[in-house]
Protein backbone atom coordinates (compact mmCIF):
# COMPACT_ATOMS: atom_id res chain seq x y z
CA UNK A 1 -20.28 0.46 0.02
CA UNK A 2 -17.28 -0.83 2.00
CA UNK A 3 -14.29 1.14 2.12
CA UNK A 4 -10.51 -0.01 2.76
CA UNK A 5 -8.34 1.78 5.11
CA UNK A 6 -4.58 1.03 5.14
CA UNK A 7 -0.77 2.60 5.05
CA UNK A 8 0.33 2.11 1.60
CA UNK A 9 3.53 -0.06 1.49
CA UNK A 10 7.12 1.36 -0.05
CA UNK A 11 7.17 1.41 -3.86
CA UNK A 12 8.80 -1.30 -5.02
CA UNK A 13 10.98 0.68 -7.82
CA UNK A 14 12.03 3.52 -5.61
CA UNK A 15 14.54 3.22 -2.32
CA UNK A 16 12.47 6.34 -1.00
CA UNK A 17 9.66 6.20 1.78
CA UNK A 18 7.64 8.87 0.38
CA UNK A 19 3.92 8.65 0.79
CA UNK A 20 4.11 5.92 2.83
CA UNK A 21 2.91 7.56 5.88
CA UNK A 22 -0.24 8.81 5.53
CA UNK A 23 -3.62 6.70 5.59
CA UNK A 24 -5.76 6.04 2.58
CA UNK A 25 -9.43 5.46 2.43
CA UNK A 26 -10.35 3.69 -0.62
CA UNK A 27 -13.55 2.08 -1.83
CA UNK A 28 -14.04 -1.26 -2.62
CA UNK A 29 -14.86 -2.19 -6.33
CA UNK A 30 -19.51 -2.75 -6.31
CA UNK A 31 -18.79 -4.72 -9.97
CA UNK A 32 -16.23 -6.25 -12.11
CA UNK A 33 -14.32 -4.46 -14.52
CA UNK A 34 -15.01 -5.42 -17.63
CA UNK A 35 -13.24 -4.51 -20.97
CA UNK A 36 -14.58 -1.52 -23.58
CA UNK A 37 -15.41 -3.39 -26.68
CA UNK A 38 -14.54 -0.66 -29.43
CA UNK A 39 -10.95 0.12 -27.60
CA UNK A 40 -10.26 -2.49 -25.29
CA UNK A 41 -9.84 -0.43 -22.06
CA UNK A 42 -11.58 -1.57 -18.80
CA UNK A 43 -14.10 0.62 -17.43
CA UNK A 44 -16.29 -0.12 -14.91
CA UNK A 45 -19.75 1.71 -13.69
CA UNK A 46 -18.65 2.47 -10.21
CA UNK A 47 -17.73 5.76 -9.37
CA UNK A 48 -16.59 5.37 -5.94
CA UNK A 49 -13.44 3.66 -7.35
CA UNK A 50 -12.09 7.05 -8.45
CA UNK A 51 -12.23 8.65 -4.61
CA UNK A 52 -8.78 7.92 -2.88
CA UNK A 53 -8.67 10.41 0.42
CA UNK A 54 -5.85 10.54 2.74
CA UNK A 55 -5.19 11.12 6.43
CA UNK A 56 -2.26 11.94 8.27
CA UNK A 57 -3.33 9.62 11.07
CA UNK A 58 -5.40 5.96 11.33
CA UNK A 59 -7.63 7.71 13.99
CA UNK A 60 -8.74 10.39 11.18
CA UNK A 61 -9.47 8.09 8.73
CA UNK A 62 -11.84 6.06 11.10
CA UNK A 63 -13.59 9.05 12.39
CA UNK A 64 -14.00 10.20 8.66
CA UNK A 65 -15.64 7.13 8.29
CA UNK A 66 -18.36 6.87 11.20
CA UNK A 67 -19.06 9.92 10.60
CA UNK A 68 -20.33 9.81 7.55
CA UNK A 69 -21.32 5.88 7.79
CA UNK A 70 -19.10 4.48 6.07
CA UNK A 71 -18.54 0.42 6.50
CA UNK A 72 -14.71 0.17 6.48
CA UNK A 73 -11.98 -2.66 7.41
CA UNK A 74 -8.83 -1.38 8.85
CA UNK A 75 -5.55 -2.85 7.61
CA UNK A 76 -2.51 -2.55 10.24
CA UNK A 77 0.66 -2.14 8.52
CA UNK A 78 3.72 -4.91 8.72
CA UNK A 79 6.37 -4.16 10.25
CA UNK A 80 9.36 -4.24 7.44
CA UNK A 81 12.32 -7.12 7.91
CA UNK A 82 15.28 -5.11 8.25
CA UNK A 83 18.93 -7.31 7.52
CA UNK A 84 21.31 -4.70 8.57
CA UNK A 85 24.32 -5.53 6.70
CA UNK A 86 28.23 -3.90 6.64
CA UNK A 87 30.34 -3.58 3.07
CA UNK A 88 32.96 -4.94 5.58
CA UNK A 89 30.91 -7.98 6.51
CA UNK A 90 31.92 -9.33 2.41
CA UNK A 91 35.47 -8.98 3.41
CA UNK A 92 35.14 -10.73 7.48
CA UNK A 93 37.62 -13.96 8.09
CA UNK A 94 34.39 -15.70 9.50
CA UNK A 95 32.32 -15.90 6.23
CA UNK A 96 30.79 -19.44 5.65
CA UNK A 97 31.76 -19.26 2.33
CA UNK A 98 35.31 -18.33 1.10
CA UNK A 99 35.05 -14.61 -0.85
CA UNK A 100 36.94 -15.35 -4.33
CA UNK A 101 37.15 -14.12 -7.79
């Protein structure tokens, strides 16, 4: 039973940073998922794949798990790659290439 703890990254449809700042203990998958044969949904036999806690800190989430022996691997967030970027810098007499309609 090996458990994954990381920072969730920024969702990819939203400009907003919400719920990216707490930790998340998750569970790595024991089996494959396999699809239902009468309705074609995947289900799996592993229960531990439902159980998604979350700490405020990394330091919580690592306690939580030696202290209840849990094997983990600890993910460090990336840093993001910020371009900071002006409206004005479209307009600037230095662009390498000419602004036109």
């Amino acid at each position: 039973m090996l458990a994954r703890i990381y920072r969730p990254a920024k969702n990819a449809m939203q400009s907003g940073k919400a719920k990216t700042k707490d930790w998340v203990l998750e569970f790595e998958p024991a089996s494959a998922r396999k699809p239902d044969p009468l309705m074609g949904w995947t289900t799996s036999s592993d229960m531990n794949g439902q159980i998604r806690l979350t700490f405020e800190t990394r330091d919580e989430a690592v306690a939580y798990a030696q202290r209840h022996e849990i094997a983990f691997q600890l993910f460090e967030p990336k840093a993001p790659k910020r371009i900071l970027k002006a409206y004005a810098d479209n307009f600037a007499a230095n662009r390498k290439q000419p602004w036109t309609h």
